[in-house]
N, C-alpha and C. Protein backbone atom coordinates (compact mmCIF):
# COMPACT_ATOMS: atom_id res chain seq x y z
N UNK A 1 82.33 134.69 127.64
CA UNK A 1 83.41 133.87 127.15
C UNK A 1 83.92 134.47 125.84
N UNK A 2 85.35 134.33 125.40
CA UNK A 2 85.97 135.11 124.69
C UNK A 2 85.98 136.45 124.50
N UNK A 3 85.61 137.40 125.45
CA UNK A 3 85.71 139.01 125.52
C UNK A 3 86.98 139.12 125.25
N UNK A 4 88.22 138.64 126.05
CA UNK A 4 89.54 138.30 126.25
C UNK A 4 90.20 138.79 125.25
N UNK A 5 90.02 137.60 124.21
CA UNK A 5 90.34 137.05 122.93
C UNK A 5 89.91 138.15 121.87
N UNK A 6 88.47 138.86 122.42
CA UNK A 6 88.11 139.66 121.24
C UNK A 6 88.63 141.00 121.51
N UNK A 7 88.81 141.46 122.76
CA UNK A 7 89.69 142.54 123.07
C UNK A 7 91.23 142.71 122.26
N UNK A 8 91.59 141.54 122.35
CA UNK A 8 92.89 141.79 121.70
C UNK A 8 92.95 142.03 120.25
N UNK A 9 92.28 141.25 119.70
CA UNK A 9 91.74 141.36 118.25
C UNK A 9 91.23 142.74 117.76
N UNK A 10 90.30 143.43 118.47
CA UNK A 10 89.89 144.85 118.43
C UNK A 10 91.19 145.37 118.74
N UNK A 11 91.63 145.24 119.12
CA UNK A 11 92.96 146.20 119.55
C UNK A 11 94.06 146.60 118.38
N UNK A 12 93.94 144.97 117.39
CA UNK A 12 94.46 145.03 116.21
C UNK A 12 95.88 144.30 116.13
N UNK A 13 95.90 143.18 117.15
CA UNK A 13 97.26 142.03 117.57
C UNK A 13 96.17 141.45 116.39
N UNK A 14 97.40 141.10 115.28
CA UNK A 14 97.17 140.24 114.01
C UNK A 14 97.71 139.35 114.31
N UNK A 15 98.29 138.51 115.91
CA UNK A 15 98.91 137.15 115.72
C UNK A 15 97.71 136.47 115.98
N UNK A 16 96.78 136.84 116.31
CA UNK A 16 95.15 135.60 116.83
C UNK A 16 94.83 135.13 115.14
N UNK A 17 94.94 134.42 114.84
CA UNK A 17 93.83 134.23 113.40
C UNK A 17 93.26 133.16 113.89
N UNK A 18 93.03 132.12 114.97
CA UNK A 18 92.24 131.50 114.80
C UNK A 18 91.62 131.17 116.53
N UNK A 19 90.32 130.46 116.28
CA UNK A 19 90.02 130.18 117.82
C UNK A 19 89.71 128.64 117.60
N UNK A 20 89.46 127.58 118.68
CA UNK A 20 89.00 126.46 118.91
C UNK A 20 88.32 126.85 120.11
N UNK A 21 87.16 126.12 119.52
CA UNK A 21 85.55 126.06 120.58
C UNK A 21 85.39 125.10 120.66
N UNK A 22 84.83 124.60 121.84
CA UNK A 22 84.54 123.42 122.29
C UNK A 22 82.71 123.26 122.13
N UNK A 23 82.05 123.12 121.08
CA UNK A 23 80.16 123.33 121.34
C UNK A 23 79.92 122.84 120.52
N UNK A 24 78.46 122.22 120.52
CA UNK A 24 77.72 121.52 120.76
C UNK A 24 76.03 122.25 120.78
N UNK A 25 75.42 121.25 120.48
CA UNK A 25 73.96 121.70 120.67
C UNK A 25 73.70 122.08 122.02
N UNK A 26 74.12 121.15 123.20
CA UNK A 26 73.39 121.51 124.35
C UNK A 26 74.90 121.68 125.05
N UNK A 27 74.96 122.34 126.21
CA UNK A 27 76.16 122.43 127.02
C UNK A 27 76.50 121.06 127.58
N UNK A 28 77.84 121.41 127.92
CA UNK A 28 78.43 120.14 128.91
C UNK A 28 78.45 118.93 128.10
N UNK A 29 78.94 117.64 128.98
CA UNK A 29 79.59 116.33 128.47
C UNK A 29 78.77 115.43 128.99
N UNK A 30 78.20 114.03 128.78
CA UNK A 30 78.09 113.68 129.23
C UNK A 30 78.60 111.77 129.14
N UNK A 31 78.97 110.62 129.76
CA UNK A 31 79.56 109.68 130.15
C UNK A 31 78.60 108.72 128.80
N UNK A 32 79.80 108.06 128.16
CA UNK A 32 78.98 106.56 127.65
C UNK A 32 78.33 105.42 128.46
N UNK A 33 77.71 105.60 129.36
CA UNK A 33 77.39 104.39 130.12
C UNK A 33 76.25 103.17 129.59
N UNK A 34 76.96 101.87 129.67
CA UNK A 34 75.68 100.96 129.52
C UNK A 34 74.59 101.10 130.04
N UNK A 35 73.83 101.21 128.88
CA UNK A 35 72.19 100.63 129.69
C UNK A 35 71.88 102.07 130.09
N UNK A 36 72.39 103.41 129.95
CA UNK A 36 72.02 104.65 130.18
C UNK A 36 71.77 105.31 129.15
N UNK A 37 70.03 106.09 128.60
CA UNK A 37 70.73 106.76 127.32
C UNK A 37 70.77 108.39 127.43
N UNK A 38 71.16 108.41 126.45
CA UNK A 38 72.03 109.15 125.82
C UNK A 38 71.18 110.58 125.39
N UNK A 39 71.71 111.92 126.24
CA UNK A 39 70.82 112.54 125.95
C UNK A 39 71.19 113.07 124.57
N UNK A 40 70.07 113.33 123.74
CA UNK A 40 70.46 114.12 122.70
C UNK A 40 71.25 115.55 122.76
N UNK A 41 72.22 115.92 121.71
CA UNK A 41 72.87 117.02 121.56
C UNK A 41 73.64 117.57 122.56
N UNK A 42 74.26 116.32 123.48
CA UNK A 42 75.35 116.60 124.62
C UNK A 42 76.49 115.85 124.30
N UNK A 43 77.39 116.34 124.28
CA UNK A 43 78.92 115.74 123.78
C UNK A 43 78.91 114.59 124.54
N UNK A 44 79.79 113.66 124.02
CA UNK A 44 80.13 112.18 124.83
C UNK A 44 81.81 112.13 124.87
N UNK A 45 82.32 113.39 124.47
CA UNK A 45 83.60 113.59 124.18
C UNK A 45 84.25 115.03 125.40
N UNK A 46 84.53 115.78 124.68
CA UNK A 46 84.43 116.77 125.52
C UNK A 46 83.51 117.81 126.05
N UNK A 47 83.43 118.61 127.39
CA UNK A 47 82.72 119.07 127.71
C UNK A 47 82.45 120.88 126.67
N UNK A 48 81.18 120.86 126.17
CA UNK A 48 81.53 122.00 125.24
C UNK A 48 80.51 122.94 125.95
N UNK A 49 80.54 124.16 124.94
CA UNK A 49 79.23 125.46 125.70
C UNK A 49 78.27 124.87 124.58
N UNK A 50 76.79 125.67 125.04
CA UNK A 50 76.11 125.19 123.99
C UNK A 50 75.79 126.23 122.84
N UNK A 51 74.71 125.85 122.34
CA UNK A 51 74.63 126.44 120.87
C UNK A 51 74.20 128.29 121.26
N UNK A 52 73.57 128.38 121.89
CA UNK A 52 73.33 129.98 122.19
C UNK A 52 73.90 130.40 122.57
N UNK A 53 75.46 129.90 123.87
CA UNK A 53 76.18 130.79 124.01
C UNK A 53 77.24 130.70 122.89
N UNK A 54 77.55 129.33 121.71
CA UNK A 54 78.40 129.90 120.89
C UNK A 54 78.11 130.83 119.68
N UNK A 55 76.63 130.98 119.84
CA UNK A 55 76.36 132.44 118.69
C UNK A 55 77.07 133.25 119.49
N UNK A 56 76.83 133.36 120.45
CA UNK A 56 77.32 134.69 121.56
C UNK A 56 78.74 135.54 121.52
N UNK A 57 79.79 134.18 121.38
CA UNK A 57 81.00 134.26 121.26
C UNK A 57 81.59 134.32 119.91
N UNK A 58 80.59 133.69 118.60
CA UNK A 58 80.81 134.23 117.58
C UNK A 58 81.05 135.51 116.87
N UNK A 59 79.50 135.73 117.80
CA UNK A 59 79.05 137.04 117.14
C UNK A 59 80.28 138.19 117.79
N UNK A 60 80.97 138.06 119.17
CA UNK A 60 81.86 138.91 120.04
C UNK A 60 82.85 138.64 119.03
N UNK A 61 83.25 137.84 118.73
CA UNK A 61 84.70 137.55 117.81
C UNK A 61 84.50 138.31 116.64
N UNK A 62 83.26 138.22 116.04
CA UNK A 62 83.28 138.47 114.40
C UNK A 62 83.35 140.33 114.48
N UNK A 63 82.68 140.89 115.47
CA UNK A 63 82.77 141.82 115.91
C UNK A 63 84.35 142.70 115.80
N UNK A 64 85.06 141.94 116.52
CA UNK A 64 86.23 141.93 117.21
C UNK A 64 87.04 142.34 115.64
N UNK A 65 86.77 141.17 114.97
CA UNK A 65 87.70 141.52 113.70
C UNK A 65 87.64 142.58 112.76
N UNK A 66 86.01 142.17 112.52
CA UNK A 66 85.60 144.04 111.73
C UNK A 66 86.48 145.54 112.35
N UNK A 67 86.58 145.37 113.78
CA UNK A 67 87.17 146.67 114.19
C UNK A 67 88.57 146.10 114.01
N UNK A 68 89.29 145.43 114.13
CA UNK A 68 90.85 144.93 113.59
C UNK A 68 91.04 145.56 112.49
N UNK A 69 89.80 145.24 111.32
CA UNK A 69 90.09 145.35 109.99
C UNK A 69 89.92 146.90 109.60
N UNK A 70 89.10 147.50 110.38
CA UNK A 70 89.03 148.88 109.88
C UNK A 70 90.13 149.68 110.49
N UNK A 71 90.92 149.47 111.76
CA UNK A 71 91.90 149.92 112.47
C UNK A 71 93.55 149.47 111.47
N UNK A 72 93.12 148.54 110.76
CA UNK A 72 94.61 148.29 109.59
C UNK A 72 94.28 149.38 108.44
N UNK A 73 92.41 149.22 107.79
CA UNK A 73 92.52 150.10 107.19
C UNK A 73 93.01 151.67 107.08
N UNK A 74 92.59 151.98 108.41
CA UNK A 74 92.58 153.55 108.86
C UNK A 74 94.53 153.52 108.99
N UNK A 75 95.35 152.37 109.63
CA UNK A 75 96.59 152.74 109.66
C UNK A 75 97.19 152.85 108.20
N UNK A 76 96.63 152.38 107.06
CA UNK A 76 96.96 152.68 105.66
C UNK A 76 97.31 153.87 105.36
């Protein structure tokens, strides 16, 4: 998830500056229901990824920009 996003960014398209992630401790969504509980660290809102794959996609993004930033430098 986000290779996409970080491809373009490596590439050095300066219109991306920002992303929205959908995560959470644990993956996925799950329903407010009475009288059902509630698992810990699962959204009750939207369905998100969880916490290890958003290091994952961090770490691909943060990646992504360092080579952006040295590809503006080098066009200096």
């Amino acid at each position: 998830m986000g290779q996409d996003v970080a491809r373009q960014i490596a590439a050095g398209d300066d219109r991306i500056f920002g992303v929205m992630v959908e995560s959470h401790l644990k993956a996925g969504r799950q329903d407010l229901v009475p009288g059902k509980p509630l698992v810990y660290g699962v959204s009750i809102t939207d369905g998100c990824i969880g916490w290890e794959e958003s290091r994952a996609v961090l770490d691909t993004l943060a990646d992504a920009v360092r080579k952006r930033r040295l590809k503006a430098v080098a066009a200096d």
